[in-house]
C-alpha atoms as a PDB file:
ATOM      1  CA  UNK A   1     -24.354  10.847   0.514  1.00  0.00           C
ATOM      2  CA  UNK A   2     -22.323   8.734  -1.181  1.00  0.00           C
ATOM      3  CA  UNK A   3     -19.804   9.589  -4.071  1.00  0.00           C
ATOM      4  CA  UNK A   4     -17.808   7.596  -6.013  1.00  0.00           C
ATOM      5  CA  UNK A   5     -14.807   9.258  -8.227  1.00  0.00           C
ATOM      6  CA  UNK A   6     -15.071   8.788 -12.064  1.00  0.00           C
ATOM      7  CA  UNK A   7     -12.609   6.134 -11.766  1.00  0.00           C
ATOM      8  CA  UNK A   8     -14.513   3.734  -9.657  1.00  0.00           C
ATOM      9  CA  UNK A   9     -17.746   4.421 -11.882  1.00  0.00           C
ATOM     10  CA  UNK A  10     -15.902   3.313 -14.837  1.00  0.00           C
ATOM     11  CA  UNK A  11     -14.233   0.226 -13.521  1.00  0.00           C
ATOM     12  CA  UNK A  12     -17.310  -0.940 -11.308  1.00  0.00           C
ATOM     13  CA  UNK A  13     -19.826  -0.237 -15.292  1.00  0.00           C
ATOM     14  CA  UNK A  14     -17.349  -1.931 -16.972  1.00  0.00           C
ATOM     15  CA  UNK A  15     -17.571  -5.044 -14.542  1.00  0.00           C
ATOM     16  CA  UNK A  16     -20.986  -5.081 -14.714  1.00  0.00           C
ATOM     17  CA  UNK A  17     -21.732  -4.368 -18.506  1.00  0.00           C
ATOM     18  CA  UNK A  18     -22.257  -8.285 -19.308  1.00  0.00           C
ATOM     19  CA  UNK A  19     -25.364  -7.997 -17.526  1.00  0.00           C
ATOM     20  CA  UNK A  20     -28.361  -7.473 -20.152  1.00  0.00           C
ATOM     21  CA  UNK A  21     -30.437  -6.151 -17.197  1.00  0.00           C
ATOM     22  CA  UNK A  22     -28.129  -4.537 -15.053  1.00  0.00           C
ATOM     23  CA  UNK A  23     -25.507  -3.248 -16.973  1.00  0.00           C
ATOM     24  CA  UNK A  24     -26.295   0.337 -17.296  1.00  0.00           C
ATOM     25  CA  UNK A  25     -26.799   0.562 -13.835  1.00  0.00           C
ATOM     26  CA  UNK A  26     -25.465   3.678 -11.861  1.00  0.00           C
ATOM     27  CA  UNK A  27     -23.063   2.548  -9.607  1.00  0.00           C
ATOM     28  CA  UNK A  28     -23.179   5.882  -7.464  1.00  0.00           C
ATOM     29  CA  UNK A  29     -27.123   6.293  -7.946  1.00  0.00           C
ATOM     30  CA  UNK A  30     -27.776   2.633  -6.417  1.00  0.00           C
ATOM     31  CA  UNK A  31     -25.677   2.688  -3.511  1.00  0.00           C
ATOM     32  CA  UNK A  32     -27.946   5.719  -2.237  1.00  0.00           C
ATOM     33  CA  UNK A  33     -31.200   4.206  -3.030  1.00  0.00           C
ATOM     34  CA  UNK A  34     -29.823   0.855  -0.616  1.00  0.00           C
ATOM     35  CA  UNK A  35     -28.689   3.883   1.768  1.00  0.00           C
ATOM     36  CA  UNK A  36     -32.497   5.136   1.598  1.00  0.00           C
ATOM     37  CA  UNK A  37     -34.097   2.528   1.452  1.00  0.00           C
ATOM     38  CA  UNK A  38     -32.389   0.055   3.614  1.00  0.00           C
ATOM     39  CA  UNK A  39     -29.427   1.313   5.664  1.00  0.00           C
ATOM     40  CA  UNK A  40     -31.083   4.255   6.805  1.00  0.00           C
ATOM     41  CA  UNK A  41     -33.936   2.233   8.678  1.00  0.00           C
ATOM     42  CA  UNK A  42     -31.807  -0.176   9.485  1.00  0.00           C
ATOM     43  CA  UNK A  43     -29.766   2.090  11.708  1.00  0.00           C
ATOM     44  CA  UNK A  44     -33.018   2.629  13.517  1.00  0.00           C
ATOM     45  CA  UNK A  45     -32.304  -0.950  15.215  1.00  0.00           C
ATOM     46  CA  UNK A  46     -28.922  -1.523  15.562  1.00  0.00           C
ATOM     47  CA  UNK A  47     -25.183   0.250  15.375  1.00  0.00           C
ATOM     48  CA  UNK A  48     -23.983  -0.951  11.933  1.00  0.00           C
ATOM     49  CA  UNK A  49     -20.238   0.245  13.392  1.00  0.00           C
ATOM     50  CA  UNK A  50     -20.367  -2.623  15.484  1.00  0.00           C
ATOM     51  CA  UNK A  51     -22.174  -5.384  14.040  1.00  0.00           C
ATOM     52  CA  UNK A  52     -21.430  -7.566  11.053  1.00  0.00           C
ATOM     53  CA  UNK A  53     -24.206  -8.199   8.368  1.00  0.00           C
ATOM     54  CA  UNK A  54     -25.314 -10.998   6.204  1.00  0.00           C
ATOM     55  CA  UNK A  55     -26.430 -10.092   2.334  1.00  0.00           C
ATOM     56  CA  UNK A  56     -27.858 -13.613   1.171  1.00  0.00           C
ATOM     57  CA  UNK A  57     -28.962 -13.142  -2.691  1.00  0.00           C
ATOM     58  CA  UNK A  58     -26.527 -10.691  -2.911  1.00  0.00           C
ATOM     59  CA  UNK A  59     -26.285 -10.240  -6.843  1.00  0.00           C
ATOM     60  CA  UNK A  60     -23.537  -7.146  -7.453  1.00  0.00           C
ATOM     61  CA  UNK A  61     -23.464  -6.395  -3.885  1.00  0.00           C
ATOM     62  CA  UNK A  62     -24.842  -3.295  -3.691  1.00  0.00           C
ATOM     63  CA  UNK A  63     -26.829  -3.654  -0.460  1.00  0.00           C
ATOM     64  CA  UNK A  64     -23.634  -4.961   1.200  1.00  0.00           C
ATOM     65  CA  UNK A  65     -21.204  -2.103   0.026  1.00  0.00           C
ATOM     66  CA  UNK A  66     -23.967   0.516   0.442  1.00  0.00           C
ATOM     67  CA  UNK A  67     -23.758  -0.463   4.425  1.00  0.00           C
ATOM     68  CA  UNK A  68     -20.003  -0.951   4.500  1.00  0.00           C
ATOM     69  CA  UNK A  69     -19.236   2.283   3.219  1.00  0.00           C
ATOM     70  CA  UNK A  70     -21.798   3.642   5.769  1.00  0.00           C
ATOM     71  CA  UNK A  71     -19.837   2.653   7.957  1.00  0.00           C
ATOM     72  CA  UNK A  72     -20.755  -1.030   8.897  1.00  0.00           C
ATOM     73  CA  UNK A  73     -18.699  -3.453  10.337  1.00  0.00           C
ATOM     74  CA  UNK A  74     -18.504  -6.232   8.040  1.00  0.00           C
ATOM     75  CA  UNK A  75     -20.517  -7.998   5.593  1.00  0.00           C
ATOM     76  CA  UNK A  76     -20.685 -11.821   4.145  1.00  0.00           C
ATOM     77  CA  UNK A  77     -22.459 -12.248   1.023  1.00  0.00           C
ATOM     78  CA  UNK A  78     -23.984 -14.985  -0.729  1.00  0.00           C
ATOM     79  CA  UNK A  79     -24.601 -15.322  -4.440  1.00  0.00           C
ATOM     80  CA  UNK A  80     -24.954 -18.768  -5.920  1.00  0.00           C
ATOM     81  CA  UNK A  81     -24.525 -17.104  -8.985  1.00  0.00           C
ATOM     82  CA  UNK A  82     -20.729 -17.063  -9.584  1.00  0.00           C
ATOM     83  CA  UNK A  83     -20.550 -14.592 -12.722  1.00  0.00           C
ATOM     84  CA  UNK A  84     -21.826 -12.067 -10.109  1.00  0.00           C
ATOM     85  CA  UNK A  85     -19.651 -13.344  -7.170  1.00  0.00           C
ATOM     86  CA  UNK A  86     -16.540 -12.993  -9.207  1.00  0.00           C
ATOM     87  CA  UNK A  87     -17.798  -9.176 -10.279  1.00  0.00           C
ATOM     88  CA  UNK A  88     -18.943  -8.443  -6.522  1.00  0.00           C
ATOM     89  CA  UNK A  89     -15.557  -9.299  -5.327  1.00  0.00           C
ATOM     90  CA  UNK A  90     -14.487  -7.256  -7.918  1.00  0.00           C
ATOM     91  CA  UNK A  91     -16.204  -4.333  -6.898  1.00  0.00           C
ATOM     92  CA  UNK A  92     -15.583  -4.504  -3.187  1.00  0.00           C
ATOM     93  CA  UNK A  93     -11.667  -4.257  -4.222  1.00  0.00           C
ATOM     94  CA  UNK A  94     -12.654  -0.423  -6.571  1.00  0.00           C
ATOM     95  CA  UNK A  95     -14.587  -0.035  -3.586  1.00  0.00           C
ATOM     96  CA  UNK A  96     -11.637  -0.486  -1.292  1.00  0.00           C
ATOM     97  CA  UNK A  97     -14.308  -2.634   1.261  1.00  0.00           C
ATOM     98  CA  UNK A  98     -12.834  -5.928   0.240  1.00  0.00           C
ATOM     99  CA  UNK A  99     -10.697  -6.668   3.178  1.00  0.00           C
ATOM    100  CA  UNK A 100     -14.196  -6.523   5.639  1.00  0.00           C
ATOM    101  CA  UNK A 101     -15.988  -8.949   2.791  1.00  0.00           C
ATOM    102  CA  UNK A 102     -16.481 -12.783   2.958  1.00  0.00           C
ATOM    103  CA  UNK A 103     -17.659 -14.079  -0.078  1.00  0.00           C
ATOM    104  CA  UNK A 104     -19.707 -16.993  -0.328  1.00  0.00           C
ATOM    105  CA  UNK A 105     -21.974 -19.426  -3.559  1.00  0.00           C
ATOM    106  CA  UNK A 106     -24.328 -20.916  -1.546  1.00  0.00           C
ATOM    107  CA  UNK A 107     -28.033 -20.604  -1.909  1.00  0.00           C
ATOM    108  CA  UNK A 108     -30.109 -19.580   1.036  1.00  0.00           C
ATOM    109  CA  UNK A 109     -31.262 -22.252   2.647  1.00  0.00           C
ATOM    110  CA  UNK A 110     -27.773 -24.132   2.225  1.00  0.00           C
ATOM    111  CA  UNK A 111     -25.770 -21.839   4.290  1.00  0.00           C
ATOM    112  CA  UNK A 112     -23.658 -23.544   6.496  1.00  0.00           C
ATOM    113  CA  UNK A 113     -22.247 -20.785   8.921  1.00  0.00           C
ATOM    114  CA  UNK A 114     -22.606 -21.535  12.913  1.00  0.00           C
ATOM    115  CA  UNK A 115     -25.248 -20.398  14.865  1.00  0.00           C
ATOM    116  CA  UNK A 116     -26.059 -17.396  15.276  1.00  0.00           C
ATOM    117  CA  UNK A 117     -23.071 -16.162  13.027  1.00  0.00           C
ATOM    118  CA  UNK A 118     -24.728 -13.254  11.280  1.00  0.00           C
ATOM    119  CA  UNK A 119     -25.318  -9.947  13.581  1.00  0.00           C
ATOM    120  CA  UNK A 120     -27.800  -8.512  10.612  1.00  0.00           C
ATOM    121  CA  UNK A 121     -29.379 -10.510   8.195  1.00  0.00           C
ATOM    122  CA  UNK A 122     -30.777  -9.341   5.026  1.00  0.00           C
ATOM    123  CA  UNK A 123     -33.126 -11.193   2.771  1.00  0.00           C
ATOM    124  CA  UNK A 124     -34.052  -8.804   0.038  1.00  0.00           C
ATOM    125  CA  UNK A 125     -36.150 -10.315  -2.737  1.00  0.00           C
ATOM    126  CA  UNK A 126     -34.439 -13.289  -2.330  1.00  0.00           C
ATOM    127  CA  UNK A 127     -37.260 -16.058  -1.433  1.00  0.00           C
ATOM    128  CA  UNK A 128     -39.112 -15.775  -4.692  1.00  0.00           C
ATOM    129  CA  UNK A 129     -36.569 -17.775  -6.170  1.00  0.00           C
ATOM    130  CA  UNK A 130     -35.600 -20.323  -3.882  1.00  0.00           C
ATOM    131  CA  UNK A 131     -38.232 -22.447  -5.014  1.00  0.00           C
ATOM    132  CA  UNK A 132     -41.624 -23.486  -3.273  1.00  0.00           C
ATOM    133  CA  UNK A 133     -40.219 -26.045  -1.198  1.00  0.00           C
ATOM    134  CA  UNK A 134     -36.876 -24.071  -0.355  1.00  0.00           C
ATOM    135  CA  UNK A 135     -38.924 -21.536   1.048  1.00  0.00           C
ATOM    136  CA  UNK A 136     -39.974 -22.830   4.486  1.00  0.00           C
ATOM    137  CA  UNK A 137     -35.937 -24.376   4.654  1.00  0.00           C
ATOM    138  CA  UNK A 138     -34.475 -20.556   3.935  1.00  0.00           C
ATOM    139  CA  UNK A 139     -37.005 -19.061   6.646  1.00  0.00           C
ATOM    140  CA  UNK A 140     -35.633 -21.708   9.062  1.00  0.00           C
ATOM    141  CA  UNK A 141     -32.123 -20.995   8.457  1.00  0.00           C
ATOM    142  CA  UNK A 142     -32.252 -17.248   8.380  1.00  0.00           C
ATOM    143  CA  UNK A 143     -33.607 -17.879  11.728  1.00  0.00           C
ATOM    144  CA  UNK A 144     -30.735 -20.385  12.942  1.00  0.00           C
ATOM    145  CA  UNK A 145     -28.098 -17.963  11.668  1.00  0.00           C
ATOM    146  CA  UNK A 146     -29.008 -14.364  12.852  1.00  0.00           C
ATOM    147  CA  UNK A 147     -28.279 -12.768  16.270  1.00  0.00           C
ATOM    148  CA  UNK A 148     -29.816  -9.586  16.289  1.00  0.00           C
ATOM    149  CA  UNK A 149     -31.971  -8.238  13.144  1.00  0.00           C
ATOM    150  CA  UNK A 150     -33.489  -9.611  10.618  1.00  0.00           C
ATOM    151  CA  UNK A 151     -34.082  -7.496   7.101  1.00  0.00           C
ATOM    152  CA  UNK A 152     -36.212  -9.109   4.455  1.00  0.00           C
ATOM    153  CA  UNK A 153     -38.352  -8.440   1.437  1.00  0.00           C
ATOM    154  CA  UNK A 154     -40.578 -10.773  -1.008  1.00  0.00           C
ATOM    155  CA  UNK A 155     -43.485 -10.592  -2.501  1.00  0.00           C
ATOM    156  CA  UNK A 156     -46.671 -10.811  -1.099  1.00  0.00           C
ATOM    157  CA  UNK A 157     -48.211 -14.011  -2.712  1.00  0.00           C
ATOM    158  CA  UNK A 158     -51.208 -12.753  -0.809  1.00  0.00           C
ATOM    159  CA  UNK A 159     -51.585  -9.734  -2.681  1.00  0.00           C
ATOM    160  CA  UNK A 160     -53.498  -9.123  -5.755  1.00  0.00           C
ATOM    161  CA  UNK A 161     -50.579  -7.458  -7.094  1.00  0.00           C
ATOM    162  CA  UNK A 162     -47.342  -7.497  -6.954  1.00  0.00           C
ATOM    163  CA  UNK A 163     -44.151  -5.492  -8.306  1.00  0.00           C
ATOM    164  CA  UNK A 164     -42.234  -8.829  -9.539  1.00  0.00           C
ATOM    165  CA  UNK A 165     -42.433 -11.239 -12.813  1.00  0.00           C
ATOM    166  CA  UNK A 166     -45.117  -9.977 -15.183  1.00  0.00           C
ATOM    167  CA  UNK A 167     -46.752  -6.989 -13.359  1.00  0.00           C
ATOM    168  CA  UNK A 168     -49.753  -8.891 -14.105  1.00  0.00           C
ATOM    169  CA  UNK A 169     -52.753  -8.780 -11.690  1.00  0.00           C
ATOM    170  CA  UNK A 170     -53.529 -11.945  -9.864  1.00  0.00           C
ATOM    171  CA  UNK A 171     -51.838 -13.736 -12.574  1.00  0.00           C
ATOM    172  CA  UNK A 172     -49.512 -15.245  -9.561  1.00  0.00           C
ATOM    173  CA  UNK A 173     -52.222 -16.794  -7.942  1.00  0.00           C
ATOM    174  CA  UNK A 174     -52.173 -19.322 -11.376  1.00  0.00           C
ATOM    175  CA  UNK A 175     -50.448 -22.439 -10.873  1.00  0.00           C
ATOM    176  CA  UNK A 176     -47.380 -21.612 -12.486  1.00  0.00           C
ATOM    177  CA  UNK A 177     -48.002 -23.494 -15.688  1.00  0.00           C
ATOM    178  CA  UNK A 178     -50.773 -21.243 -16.764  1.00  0.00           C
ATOM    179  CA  UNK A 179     -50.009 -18.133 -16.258  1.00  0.00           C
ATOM    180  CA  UNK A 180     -47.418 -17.551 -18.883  1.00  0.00           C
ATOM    181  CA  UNK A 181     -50.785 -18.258 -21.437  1.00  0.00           C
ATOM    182  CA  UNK A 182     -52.471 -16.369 -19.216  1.00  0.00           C
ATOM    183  CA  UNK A 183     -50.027 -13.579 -19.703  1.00  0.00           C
ATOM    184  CA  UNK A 184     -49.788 -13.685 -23.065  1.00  0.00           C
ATOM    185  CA  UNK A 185     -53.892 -13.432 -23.489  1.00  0.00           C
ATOM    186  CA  UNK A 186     -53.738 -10.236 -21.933  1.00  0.00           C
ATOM    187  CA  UNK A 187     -51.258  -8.842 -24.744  1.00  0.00           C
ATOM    188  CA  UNK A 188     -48.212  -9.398 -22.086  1.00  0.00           C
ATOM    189  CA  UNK A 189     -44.893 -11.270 -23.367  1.00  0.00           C
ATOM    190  CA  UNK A 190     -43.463 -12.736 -20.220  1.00  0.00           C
ATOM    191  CA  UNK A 191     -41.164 -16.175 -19.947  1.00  0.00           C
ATOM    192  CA  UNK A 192     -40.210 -15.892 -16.319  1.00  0.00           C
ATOM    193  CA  UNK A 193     -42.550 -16.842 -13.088  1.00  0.00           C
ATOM    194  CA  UNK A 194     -41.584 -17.759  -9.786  1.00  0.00           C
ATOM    195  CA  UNK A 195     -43.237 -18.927  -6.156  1.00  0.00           C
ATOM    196  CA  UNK A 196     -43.679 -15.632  -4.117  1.00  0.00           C
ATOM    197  CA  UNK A 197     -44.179 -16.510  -0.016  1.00  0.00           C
ATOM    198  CA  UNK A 198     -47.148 -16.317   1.814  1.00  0.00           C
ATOM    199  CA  UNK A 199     -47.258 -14.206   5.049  1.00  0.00           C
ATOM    200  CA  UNK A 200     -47.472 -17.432   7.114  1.00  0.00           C
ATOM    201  CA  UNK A 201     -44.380 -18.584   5.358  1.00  0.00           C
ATOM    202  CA  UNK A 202     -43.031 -16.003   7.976  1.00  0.00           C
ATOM    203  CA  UNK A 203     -44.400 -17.473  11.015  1.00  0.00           C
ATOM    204  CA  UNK A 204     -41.498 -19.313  12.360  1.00  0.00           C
ATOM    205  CA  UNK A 205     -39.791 -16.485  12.742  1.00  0.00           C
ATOM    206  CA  UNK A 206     -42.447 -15.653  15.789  1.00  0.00           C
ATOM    207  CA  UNK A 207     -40.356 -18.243  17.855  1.00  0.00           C
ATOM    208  CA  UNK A 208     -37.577 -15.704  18.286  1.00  0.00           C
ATOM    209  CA  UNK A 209     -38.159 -12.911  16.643  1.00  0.00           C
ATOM    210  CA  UNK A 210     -40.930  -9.863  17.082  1.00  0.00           C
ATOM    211  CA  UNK A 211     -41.671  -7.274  13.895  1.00  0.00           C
ATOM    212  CA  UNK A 212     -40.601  -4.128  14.231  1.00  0.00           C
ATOM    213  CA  UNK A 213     -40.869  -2.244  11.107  1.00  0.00           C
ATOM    214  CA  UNK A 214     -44.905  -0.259  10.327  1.00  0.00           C
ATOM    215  CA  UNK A 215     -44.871   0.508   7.039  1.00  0.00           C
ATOM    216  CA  UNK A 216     -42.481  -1.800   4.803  1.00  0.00           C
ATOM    217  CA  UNK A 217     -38.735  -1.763   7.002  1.00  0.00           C
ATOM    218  CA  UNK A 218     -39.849   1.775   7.829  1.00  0.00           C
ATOM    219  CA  UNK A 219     -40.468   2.466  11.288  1.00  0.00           C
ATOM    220  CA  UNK A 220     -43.431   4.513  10.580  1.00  0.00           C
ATOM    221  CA  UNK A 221     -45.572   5.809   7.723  1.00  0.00           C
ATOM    222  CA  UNK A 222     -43.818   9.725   8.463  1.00  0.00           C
ATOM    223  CA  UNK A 223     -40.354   7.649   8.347  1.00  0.00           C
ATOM    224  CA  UNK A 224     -41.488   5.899   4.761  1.00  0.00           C
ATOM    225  CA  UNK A 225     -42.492   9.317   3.369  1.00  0.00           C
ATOM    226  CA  UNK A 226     -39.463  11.113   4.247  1.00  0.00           C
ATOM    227  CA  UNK A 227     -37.805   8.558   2.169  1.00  0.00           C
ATOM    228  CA  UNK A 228     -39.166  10.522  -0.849  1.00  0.00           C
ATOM    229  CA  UNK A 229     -38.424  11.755  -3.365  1.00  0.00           C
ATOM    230  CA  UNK A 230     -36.073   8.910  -4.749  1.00  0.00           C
ATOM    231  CA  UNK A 231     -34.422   8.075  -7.421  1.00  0.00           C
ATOM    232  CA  UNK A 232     -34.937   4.859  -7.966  1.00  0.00           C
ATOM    233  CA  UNK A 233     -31.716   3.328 -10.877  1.00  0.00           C
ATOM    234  CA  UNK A 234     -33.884   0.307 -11.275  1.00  0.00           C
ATOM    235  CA  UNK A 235     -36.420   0.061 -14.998  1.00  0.00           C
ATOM    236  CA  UNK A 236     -34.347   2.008 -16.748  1.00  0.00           C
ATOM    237  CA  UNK A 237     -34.085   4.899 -13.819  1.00  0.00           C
ATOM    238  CA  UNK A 238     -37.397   6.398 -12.446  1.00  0.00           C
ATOM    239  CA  UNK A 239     -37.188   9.721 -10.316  1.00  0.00           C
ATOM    240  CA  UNK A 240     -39.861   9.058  -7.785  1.00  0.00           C
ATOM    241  CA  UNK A 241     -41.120  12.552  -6.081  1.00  0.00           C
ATOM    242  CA  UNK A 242     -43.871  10.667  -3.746  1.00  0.00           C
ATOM    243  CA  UNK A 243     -45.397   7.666  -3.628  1.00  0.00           C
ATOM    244  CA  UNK A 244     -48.850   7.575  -5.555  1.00  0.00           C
ATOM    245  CA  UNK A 245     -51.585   8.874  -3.456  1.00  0.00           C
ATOM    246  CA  UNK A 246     -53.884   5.644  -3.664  1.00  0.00           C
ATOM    247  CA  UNK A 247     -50.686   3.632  -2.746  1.00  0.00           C
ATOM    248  CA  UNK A 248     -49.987   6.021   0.394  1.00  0.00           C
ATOM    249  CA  UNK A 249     -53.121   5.991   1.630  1.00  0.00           C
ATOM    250  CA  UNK A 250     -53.645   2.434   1.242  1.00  0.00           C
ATOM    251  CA  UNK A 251     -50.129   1.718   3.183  1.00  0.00           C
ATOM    252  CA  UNK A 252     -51.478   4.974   5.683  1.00  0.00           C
ATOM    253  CA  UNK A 253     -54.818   2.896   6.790  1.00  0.00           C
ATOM    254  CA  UNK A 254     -52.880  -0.752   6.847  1.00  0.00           C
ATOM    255  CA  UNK A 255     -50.479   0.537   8.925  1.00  0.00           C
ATOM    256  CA  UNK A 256     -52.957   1.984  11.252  1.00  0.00           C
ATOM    257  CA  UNK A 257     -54.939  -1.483  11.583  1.00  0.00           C
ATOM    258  CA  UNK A 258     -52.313  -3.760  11.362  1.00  0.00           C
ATOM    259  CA  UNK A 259     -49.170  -1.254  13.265  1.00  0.00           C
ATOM    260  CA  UNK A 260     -46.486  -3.815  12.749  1.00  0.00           C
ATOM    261  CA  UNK A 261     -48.024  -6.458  10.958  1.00  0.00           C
ATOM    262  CA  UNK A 262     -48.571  -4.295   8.251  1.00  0.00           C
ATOM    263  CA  UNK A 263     -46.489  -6.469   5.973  1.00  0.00           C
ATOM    264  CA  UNK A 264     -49.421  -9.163   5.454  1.00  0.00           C
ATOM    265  CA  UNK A 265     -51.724  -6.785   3.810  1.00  0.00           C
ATOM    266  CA  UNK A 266     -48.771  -4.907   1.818  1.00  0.00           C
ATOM    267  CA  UNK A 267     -47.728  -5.847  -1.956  1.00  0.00           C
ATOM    268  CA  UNK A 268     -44.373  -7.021  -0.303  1.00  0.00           C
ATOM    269  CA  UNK A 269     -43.630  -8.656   3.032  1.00  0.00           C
ATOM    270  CA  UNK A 270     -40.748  -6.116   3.438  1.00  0.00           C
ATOM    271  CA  UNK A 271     -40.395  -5.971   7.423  1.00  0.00           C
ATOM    272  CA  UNK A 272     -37.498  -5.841   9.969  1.00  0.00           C
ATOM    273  CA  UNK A 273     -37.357  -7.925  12.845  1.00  0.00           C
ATOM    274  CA  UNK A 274     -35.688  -7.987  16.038  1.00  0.00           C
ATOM    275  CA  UNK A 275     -34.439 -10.659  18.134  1.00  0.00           C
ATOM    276  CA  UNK A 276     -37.118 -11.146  21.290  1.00  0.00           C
ATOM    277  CA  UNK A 277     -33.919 -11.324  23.723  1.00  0.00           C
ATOM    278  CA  UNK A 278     -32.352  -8.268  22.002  1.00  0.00           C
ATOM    279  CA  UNK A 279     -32.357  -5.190  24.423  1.00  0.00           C
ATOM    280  CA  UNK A 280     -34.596  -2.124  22.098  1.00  0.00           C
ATOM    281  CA  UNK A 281     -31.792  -0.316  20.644  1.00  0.00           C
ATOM    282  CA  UNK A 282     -32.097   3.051  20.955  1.00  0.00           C
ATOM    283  CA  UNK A 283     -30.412   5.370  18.049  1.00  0.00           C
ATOM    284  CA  UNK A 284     -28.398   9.034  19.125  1.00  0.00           C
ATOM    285  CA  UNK A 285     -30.663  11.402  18.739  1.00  0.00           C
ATOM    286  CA  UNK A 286     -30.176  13.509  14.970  1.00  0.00           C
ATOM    287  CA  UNK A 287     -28.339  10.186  14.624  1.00  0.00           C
ATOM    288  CA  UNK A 288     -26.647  10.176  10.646  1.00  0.00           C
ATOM    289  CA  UNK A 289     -25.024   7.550   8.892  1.00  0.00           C
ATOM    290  CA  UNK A 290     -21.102   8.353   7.947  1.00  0.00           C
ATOM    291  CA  UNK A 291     -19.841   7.403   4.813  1.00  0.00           C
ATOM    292  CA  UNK A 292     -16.323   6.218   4.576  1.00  0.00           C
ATOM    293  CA  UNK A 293     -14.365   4.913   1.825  1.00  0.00           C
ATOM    294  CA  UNK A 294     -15.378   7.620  -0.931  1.00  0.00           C
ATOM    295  CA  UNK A 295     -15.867  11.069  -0.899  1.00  0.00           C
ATOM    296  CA  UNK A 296     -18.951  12.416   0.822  1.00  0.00           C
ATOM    297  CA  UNK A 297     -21.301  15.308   0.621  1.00  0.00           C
END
């Protein structure tokens, strides 16, 4: 588990503080829920000692550092917003990862890396706000630049509801224009909406890549439970002992029908894929992630 000394939590909150909605984030608290949640099934796939990942959307970082100080190899991330840059590459030097970082402002679909360049690439919530016809581009370039594994998340535009903008049930099915009166006629105060992907937006990567993740980027619905319980920093901090029982059963039976195309009857397309000329990694058995950098437990 990873620990951070009281040093690094003050200097990393005060470098963050300017944020309205993510200043009184735990540093220490969200760099476990990225281990849980996305290192941890990551390593399923792939050594992280040995291979380099891409965070594209990167905001503070978090997903990046959480895997460097797992152990990963490297990590380039891309934030086209430069307030957060500058405080992610202020982070990674508290963090003492900064020397394995490449920092980068371009938006998704501009990235202009080689081929092939990125050993892991991670696209977490990331599409939604590329813009309707930036989506298609940023699938096609995600594709162009990864090697090996591909980690993404988005909403499902497809679903009826979805954990993003207004909370607001099929309210994203609106052309964007109406739905903030929509909103509001339903007693709901929101100013913000954005294009979420459809599950076909995903079909490109078919070409070269095969889905390997069952429920979410878990391998399995057993694997998704044992994520639990969680705190999750995110809302104001919720401590999440299991997942609702209509929600589990709901991802129990899709996972069931759909095995690893679960992710185009799920709220979110979370998934990971795996390149199709990629030999199937196979992890050490007990295998655990080791922290380095900061104290461990």
């Amino acid at each position: 588990m990873i620990r951070l000394t009281e040093d690094q939590i003050q200097a990393i909150s005060t470098t963050i503080s300017y944020n309205a909605d993510y200043g009184d984030l735990s540093p220490e608290l969200v760099l476990q829920y990225m281990v849980a949640t996305y290192i941890t099934p990551l390593n399923q796939h792939c050594d992280i000692h040995s291979v380099g990942l891409g965070d594209c959307g990167s905001g503070f970082g978090w997903l990046a550092f959480a895997y460097l100080l797992s152990g990963g190899k490297s990590a380039f991330l891309a934030e086209p917003d430069i307030k957060k840059l500058e405080a992610s590459k202020k982070i990674a030097e508290i963090l003492g990862v900064e020397s394995r970082c490449v920092f980068s402002s371009e938006k998704l679909q501009d990235i202009s890396l080689p081929n092939k360049s990125i050993d892991v690439f991670v696209s977490v919530e990331t599409l939604e706000h590329v813009g309707k016809a930036n989506i298609r581009p940023a699938v096609e370039n995600i594709i162009r630049l990864t090697k090996q594994v591909i980690v993404l998340t988005a909403p499902n535009q497809l679903f009826p509801m979805v954990s993003h903008d207004a909370y607001v049930p099929f309210s994203h099915w609106l052309p964007l224009a109406w739905r903030h009166s929509f909103c509001r006629f339903l007693g709901i105060q929101h100013h913000e909406f954005h294009h979420f992907p459809f599950p076909w937006h995903l079909k490109p990567l078919h070409r070269f890549f095969a889905p390997r993740s069952r429920v979410l980027v878990f391998g399995s619905y057993r694997h998704w439970l044992n994520r639990y319980p969680i705190y999750s920093p995110y809302n104001g901090g919720v401590e999440k002992i299991r997942p609702p029982k209509l929600v589990a059963l709901y991802m129990r039976i899709v996972s069931i029908i759909l095995g690893r195309y679960s992710f185009i009857a799920s709220p979110n397309l979370a998934s990971i894929w795996i390149a199709k000329n990629e030999k199937v990694y196979v992890p050490k058995q007990d295998e655990e992630i080791k922290i380095s950098g900061v104290a461990a437990e």
